[in-house]
PDB file of N, CA and C in Angstrom:
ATOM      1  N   UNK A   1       0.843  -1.184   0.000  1.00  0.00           N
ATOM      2  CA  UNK A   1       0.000   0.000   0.000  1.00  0.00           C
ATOM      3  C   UNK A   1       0.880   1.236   0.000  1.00  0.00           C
ATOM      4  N   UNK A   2       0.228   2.060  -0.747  1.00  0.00           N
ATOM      5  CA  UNK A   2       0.924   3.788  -1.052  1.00  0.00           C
ATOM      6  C   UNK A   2       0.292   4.332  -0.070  1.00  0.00           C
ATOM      7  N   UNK A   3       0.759   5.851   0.362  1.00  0.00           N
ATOM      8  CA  UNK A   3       0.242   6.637   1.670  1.00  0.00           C
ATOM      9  C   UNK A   3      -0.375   7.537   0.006  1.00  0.00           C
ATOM     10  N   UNK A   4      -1.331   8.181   0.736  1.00  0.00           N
ATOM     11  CA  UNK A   4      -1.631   9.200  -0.684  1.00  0.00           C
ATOM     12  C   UNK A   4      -0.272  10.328  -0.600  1.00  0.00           C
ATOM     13  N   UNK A   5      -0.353  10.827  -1.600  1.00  0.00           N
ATOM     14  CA  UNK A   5       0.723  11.572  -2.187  1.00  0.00           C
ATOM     15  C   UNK A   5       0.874  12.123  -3.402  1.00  0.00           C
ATOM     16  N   UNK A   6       1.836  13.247  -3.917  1.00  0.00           N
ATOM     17  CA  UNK A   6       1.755  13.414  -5.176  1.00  0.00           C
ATOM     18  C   UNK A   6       3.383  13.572  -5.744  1.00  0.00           C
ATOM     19  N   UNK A   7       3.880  13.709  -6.865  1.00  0.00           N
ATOM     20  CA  UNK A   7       4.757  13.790  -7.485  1.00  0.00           C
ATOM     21  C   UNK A   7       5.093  14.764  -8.314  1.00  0.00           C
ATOM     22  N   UNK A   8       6.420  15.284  -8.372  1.00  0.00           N
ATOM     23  CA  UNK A   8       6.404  15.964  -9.718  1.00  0.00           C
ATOM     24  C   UNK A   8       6.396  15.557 -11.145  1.00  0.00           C
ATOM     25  N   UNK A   9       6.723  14.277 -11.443  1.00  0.00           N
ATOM     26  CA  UNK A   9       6.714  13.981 -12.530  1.00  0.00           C
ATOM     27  C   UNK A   9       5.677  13.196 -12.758  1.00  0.00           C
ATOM     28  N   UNK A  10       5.038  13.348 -14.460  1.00  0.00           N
ATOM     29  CA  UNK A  10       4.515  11.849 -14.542  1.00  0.00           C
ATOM     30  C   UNK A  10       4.615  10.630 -14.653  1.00  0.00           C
ATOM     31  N   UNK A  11       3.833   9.789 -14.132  1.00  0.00           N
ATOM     32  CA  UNK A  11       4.338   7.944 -14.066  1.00  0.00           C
ATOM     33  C   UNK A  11       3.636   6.960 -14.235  1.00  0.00           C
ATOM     34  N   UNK A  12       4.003   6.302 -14.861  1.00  0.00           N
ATOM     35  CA  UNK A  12       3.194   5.084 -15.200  1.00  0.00           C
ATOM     36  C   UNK A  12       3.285   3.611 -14.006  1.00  0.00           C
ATOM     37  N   UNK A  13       1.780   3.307 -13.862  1.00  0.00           N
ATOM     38  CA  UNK A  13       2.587   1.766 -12.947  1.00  0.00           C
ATOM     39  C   UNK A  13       1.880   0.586 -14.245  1.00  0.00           C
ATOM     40  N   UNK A  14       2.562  -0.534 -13.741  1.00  0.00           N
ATOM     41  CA  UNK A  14       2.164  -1.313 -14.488  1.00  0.00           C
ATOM     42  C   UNK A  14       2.126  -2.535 -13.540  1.00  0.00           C
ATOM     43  N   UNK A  15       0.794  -3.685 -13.614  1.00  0.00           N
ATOM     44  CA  UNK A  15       0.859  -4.285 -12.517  1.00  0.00           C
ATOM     45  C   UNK A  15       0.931  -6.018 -13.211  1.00  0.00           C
ATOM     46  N   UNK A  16       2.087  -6.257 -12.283  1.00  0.00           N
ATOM     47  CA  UNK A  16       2.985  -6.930 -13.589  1.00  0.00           C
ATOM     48  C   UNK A  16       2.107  -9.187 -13.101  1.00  0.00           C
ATOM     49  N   UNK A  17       1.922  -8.725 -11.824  1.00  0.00           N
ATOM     50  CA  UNK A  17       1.846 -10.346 -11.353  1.00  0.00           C
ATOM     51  C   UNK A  17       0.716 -10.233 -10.439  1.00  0.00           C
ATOM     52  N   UNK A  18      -0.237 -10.791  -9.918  1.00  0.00           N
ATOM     53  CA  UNK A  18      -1.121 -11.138  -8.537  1.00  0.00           C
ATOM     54  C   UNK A  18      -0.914 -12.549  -8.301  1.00  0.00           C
ATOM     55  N   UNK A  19      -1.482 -12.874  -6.930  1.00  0.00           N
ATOM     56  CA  UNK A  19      -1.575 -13.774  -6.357  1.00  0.00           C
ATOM     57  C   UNK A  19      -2.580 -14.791  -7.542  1.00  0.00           C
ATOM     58  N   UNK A  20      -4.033 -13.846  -7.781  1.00  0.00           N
ATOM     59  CA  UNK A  20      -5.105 -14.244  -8.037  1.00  0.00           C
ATOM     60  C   UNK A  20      -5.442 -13.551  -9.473  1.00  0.00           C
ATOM     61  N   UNK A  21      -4.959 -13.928 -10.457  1.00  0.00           N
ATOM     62  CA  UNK A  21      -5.080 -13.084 -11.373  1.00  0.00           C
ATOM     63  C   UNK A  21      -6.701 -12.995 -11.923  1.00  0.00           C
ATOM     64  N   UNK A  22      -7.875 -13.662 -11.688  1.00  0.00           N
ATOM     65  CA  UNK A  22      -8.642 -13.008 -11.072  1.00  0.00           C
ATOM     66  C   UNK A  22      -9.566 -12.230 -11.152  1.00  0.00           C
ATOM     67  N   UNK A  23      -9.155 -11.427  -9.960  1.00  0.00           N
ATOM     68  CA  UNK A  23      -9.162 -10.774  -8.961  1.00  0.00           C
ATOM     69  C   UNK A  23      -8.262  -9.342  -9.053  1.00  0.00           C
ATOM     70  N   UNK A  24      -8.909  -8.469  -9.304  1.00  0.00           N
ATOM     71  CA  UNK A  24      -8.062  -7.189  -8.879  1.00  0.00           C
ATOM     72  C   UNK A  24      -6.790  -7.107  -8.178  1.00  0.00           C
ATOM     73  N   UNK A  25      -5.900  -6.271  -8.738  1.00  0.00           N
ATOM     74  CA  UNK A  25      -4.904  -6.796  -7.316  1.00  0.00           C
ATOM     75  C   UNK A  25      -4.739  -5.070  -7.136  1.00  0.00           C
ATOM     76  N   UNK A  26      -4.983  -4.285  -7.251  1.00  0.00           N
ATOM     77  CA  UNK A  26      -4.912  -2.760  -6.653  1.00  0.00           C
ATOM     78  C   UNK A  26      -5.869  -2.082  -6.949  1.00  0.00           C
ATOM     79  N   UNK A  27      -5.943  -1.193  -5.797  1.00  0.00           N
ATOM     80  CA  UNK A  27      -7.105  -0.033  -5.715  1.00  0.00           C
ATOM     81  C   UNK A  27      -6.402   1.359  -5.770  1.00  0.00           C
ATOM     82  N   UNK A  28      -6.600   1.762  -6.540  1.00  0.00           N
ATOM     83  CA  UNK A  28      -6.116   3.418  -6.596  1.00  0.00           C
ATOM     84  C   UNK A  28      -7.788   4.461  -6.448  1.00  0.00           C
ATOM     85  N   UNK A  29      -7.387   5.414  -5.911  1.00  0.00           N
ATOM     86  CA  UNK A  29      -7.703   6.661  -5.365  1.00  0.00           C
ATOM     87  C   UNK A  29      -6.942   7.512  -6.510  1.00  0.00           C
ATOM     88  N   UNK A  30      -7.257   8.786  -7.773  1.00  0.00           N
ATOM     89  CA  UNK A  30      -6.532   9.495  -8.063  1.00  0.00           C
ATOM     90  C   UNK A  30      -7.144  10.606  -8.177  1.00  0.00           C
ATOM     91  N   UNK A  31      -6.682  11.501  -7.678  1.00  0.00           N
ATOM     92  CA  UNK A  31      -6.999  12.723  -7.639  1.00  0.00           C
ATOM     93  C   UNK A  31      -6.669  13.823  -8.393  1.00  0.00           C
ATOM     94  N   UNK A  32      -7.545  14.683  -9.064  1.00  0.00           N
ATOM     95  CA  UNK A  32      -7.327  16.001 -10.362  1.00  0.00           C
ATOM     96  C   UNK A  32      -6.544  17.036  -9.677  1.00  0.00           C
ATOM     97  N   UNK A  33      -5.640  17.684 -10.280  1.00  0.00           N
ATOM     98  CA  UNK A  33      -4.671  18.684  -9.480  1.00  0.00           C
ATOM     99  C   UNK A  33      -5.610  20.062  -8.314  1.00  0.00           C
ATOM    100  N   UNK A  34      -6.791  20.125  -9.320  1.00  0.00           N
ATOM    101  CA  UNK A  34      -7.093  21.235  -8.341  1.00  0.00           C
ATOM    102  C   UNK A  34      -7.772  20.703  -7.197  1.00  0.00           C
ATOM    103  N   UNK A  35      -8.361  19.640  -7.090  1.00  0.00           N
ATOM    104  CA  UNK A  35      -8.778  18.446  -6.110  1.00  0.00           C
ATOM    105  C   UNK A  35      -7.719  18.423  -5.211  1.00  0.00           C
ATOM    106  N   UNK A  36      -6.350  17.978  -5.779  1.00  0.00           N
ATOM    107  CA  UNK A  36      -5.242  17.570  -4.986  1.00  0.00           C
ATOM    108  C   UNK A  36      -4.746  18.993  -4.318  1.00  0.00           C
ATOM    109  N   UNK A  37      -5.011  20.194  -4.691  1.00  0.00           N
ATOM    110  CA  UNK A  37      -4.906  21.719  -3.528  1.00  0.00           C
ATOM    111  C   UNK A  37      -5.731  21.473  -2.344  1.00  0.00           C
ATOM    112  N   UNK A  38      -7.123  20.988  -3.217  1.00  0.00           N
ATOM    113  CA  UNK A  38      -8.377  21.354  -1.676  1.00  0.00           C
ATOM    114  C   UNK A  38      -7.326  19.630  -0.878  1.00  0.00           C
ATOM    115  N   UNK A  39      -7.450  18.823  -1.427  1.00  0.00           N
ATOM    116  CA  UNK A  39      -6.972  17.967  -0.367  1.00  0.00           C
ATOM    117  C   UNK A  39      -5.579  18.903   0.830  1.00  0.00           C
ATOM    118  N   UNK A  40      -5.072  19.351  -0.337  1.00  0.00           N
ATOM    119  CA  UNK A  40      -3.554  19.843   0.625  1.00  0.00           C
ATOM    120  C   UNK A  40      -4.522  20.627   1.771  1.00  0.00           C
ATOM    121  N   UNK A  41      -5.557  21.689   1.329  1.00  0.00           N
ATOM    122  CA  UNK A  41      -5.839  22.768   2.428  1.00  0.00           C
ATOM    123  C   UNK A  41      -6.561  21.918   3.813  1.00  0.00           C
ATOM    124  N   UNK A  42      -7.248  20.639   3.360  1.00  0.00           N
ATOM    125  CA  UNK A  42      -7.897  20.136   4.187  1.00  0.00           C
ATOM    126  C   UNK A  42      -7.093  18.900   5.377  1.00  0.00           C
ATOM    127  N   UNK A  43      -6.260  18.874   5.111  1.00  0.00           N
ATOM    128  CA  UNK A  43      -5.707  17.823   5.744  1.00  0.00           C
ATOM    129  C   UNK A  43      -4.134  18.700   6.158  1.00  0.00           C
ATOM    130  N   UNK A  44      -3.782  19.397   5.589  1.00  0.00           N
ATOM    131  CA  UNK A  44      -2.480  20.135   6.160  1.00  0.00           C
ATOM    132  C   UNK A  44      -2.561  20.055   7.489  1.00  0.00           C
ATOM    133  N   UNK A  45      -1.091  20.094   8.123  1.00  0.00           N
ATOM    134  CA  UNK A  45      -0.984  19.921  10.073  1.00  0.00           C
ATOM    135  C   UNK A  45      -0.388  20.941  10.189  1.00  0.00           C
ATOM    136  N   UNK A  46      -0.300  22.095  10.048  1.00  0.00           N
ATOM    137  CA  UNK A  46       1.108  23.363  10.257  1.00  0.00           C
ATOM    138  C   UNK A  46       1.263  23.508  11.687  1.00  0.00           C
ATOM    139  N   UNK A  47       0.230  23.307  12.684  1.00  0.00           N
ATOM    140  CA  UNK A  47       0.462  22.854  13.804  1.00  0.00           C
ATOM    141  C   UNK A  47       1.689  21.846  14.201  1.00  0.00           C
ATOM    142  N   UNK A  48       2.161  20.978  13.200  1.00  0.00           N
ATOM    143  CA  UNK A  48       2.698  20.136  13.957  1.00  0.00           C
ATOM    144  C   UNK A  48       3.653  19.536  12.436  1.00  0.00           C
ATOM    145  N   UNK A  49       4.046  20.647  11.643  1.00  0.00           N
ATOM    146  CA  UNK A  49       4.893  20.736  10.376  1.00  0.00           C
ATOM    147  C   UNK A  49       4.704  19.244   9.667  1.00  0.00           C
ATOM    148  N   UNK A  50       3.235  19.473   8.876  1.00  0.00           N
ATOM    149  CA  UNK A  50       3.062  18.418   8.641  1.00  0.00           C
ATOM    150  C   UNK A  50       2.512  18.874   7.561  1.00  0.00           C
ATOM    151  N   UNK A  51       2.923  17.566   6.277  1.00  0.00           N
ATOM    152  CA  UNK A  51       2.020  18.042   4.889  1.00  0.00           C
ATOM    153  C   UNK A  51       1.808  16.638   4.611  1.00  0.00           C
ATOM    154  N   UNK A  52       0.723  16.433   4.646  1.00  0.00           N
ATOM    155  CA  UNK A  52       0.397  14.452   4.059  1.00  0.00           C
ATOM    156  C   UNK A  52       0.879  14.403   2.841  1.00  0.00           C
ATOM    157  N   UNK A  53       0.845  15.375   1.737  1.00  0.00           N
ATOM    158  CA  UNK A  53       1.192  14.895   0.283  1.00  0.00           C
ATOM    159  C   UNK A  53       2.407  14.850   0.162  1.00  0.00           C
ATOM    160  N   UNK A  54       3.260  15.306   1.267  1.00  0.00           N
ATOM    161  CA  UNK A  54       4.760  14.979   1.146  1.00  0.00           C
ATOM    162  C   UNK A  54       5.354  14.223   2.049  1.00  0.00           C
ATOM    163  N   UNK A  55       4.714  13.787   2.928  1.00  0.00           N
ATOM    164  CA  UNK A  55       5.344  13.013   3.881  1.00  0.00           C
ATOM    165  C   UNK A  55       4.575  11.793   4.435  1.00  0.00           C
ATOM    166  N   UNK A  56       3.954  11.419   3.330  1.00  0.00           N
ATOM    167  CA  UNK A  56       3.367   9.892   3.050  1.00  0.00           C
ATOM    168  C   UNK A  56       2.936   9.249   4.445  1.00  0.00           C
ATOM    169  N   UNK A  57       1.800  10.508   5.002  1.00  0.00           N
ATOM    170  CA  UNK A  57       1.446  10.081   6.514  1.00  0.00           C
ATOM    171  C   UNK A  57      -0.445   9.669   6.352  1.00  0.00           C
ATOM    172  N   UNK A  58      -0.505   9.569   5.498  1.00  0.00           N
ATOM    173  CA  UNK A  58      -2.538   9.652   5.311  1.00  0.00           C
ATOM    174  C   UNK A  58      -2.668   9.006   4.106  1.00  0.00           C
ATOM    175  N   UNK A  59      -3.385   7.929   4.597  1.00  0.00           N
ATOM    176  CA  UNK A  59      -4.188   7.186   3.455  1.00  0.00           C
ATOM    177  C   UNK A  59      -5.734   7.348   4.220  1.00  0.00           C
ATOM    178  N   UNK A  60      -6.804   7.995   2.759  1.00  0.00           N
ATOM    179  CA  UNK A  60      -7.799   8.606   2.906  1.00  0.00           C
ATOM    180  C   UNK A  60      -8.674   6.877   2.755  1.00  0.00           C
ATOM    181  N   UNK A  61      -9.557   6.688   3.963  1.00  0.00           N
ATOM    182  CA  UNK A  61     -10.099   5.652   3.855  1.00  0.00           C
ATOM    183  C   UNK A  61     -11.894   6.022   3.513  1.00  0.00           C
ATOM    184  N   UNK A  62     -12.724   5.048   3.547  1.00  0.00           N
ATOM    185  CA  UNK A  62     -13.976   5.809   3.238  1.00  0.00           C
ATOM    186  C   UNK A  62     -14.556   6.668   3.564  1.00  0.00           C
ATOM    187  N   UNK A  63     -14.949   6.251   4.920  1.00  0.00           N
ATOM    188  CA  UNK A  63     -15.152   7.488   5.705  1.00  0.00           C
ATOM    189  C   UNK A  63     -14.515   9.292   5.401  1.00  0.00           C
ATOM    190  N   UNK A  64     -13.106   9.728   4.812  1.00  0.00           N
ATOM    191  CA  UNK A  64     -12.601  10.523   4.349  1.00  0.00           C
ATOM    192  C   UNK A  64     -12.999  10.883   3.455  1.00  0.00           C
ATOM    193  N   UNK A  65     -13.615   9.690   2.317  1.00  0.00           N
ATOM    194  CA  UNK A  65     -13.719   9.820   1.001  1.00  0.00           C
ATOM    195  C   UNK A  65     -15.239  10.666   0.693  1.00  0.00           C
ATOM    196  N   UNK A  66     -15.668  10.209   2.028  1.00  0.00           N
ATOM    197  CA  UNK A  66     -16.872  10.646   2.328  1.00  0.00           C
ATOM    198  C   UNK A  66     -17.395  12.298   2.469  1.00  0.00           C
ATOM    199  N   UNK A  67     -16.462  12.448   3.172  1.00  0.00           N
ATOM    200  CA  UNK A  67     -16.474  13.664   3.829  1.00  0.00           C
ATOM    201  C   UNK A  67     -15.971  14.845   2.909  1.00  0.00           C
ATOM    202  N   UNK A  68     -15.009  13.890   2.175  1.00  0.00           N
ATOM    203  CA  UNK A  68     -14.099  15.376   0.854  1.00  0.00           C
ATOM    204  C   UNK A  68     -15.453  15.380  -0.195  1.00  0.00           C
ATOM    205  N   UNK A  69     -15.974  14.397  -0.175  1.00  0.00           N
ATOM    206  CA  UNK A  69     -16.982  14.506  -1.479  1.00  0.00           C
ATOM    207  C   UNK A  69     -17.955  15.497  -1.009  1.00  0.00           C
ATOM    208  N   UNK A  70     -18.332  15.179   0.079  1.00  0.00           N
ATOM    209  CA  UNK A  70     -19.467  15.997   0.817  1.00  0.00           C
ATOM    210  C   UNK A  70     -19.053  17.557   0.962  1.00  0.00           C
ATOM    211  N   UNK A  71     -18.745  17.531   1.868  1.00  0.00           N
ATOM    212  CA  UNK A  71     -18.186  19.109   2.166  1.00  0.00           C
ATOM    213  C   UNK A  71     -17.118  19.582   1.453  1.00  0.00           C
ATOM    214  N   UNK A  72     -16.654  18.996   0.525  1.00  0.00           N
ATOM    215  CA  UNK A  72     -15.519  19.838  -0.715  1.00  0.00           C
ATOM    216  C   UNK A  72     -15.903  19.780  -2.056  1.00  0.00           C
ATOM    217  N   UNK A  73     -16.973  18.598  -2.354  1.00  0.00           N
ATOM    218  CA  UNK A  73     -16.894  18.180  -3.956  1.00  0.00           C
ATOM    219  C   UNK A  73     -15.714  17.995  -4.544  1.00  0.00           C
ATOM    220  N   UNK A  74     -15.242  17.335  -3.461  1.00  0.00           N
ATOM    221  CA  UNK A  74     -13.572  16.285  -4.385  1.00  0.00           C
ATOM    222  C   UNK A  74     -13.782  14.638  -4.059  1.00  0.00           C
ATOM    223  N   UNK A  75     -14.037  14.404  -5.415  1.00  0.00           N
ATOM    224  CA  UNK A  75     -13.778  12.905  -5.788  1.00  0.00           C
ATOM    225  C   UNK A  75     -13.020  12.084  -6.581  1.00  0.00           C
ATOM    226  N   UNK A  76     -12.373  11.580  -5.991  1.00  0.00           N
ATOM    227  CA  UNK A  76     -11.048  10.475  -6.739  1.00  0.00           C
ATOM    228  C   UNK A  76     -11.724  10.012  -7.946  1.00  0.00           C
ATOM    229  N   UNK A  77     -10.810   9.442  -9.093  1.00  0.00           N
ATOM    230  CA  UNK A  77     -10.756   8.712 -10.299  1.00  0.00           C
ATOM    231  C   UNK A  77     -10.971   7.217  -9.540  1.00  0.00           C
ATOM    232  N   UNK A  78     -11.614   6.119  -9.163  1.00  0.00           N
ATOM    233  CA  UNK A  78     -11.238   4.929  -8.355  1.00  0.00           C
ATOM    234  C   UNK A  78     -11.089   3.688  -9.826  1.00  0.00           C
ATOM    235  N   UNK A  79     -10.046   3.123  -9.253  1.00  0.00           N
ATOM    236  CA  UNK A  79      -9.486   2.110 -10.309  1.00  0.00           C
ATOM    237  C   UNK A  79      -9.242   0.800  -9.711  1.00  0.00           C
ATOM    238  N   UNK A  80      -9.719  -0.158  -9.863  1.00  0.00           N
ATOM    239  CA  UNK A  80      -9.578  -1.591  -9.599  1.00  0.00           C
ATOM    240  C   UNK A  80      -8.589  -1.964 -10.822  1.00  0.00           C
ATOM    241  N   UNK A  81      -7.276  -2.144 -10.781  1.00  0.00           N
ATOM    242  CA  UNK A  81      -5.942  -2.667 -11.710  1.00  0.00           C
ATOM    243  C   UNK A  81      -6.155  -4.228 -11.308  1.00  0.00           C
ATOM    244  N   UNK A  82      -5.850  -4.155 -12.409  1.00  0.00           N
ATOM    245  CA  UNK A  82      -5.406  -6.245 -12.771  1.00  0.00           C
ATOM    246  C   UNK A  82      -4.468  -6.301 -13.680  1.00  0.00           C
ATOM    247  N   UNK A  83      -3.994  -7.229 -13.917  1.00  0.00           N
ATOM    248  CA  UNK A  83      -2.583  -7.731 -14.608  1.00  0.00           C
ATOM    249  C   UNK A  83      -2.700  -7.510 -15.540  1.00  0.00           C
ATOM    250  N   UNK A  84      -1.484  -6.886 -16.138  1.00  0.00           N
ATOM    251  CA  UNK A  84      -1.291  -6.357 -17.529  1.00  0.00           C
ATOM    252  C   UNK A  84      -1.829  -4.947 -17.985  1.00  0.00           C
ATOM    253  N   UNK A  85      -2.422  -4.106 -16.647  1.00  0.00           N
ATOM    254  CA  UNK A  85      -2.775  -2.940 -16.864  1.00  0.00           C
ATOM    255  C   UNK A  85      -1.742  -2.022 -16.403  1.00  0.00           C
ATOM    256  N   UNK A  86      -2.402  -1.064 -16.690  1.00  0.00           N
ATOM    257  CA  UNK A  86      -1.266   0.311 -16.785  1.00  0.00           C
ATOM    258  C   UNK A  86      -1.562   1.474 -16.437  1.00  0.00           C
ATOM    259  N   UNK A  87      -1.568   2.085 -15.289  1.00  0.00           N
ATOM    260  CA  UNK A  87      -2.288   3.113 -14.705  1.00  0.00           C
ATOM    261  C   UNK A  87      -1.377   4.506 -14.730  1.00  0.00           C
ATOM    262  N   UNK A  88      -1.670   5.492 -15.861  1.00  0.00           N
ATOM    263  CA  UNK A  88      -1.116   6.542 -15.833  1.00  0.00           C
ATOM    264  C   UNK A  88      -1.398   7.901 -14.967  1.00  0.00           C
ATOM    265  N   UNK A  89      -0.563   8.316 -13.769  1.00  0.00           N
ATOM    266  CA  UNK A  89      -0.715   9.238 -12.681  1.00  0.00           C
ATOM    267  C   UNK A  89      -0.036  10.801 -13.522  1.00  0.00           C
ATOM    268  N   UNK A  90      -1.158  12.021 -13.739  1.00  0.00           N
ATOM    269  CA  UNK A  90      -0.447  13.252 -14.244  1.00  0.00           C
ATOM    270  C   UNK A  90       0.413  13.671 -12.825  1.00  0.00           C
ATOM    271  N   UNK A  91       1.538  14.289 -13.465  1.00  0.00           N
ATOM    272  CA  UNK A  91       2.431  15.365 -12.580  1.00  0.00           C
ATOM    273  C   UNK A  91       1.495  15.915 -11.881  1.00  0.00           C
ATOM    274  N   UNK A  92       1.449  16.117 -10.459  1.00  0.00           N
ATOM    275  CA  UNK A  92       0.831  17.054  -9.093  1.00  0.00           C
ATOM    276  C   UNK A  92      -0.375  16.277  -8.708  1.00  0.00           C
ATOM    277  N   UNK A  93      -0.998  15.404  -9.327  1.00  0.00           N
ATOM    278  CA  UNK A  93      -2.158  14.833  -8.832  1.00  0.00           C
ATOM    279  C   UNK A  93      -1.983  13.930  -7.445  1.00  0.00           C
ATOM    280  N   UNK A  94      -2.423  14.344  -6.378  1.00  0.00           N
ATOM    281  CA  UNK A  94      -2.384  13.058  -5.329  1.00  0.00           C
ATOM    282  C   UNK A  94      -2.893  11.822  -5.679  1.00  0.00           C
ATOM    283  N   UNK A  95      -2.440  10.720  -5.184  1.00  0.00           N
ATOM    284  CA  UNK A  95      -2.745   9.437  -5.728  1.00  0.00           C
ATOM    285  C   UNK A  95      -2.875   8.321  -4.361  1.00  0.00           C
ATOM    286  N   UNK A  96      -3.149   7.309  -4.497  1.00  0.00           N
ATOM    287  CA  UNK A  96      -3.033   6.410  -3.287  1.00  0.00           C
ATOM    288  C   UNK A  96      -3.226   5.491  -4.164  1.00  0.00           C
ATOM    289  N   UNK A  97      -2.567   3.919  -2.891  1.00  0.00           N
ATOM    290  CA  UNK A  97      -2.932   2.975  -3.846  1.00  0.00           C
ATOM    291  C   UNK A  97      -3.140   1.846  -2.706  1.00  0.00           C
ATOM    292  N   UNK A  98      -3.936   1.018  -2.376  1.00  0.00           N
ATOM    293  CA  UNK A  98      -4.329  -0.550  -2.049  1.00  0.00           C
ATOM    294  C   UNK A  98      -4.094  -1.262  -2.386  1.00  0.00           C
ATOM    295  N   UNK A  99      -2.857  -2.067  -1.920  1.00  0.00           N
ATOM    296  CA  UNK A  99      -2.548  -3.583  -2.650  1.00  0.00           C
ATOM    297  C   UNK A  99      -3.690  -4.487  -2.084  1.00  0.00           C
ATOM    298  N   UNK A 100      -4.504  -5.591  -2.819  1.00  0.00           N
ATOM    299  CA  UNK A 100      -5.873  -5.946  -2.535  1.00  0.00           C
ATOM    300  C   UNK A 100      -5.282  -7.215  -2.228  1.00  0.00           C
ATOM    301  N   UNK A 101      -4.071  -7.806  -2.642  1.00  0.00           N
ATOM    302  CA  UNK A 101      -3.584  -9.040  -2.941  1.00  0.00           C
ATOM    303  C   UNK A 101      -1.939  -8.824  -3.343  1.00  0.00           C
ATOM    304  N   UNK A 102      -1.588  -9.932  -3.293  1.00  0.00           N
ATOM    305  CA  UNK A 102       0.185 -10.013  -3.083  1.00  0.00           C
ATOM    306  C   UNK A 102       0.094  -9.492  -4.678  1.00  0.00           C
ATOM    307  N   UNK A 103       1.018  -8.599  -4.840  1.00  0.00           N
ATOM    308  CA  UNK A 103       1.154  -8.032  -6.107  1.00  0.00           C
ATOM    309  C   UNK A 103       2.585  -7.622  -6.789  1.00  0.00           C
ATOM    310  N   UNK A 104       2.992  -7.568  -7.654  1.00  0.00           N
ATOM    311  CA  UNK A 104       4.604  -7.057  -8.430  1.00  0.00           C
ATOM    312  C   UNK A 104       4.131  -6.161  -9.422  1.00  0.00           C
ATOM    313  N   UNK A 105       4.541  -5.002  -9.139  1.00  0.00           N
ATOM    314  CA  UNK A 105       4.133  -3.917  -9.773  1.00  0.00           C
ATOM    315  C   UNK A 105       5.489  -2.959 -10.626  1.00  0.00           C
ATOM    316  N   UNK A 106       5.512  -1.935 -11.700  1.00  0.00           N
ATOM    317  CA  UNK A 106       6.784  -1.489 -12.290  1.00  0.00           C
ATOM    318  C   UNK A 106       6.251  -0.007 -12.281  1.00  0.00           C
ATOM    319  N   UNK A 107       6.878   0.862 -11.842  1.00  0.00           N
ATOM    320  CA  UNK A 107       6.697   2.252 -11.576  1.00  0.00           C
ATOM    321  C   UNK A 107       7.951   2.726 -12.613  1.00  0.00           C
ATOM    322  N   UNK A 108       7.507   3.844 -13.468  1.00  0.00           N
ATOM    323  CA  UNK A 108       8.430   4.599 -14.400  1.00  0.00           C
ATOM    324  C   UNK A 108       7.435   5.943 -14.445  1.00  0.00           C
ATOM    325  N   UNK A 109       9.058   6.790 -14.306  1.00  0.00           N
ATOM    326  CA  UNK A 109       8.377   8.332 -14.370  1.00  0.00           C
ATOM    327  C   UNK A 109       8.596   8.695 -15.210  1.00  0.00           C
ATOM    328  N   UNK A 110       8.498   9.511 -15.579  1.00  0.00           N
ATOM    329  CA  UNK A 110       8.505  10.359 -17.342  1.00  0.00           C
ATOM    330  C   UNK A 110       8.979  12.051 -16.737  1.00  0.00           C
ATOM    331  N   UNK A 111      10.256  12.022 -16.970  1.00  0.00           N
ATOM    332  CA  UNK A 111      11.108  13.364 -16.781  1.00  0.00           C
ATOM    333  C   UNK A 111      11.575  13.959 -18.348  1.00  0.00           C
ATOM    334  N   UNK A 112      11.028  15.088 -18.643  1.00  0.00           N
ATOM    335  CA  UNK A 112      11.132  15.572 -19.547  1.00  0.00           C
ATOM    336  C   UNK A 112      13.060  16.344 -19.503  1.00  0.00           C
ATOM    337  N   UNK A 113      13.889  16.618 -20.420  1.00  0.00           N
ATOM    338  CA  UNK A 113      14.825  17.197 -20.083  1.00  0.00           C
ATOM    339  C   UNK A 113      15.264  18.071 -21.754  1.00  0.00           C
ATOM    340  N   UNK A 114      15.352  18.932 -21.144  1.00  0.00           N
ATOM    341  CA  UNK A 114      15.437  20.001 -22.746  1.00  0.00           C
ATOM    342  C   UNK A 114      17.342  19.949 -22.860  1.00  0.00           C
ATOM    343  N   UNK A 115      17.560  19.851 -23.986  1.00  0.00           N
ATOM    344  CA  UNK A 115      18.984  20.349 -24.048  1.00  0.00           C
ATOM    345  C   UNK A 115      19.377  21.354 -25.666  1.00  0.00           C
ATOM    346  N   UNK A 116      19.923  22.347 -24.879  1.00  0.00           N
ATOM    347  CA  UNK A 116      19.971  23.115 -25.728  1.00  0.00           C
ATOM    348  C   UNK A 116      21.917  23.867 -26.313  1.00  0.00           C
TER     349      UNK A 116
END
């Protein structure tokens, strides 16, 4: 399991093996960038120098999911992955993920680099 979080770059996972092929083997949560602000404003700790999207301390369970939908109108992309899929995360979006089942997964980011 992923803590929710976001990245600067974009990345692809790819979910390479399950236990139970099945059977789902991950649950993602993904969140749209301006979604992923109201998350930052709502869950920030500055009390206690804390930012969940950077310091991989909060995974938003239903009950949460509940509450951002309700009183924010922010709702995740939700994705049940199975083998041989490929789940593309944009740059800044918070994301989370549920391993549902023993899983082998391949994470690649996509860093752009100009040379001039």
């Amino acid at each position: 399991t992923t803590m929710l979080h976001k990245d600067s770059a974009s990345a692809y996972n790819t979910l390479l093996y399950v236990q139970d092929d099945t059977r789902p083997g991950a649950l993602w949560h993904i969140f749209n960038q301006d979604d992923t602000r109201m998350i930052a404003k709502v869950f920030n700790q500055p009390e206690i120098n804390s930012n969940p999207l950077m310091d991989f301390t909060l995974y938003l369970n239903a009950k949460d999911l509940e509450v951002l939908e309700r009183e924010h109108g922010v709702k995740p992309i939700v994705i049940e992955q199975r083998v041989g899929e490929m789940i593309l995360i944009p740059a800044g979006c918070a994301h989370q993920v549920r391993n549902l089942q023993l899983c082998v997964k391949v994470r690649t980011f996509f860093i752009l680099m100009y040379v001039y």
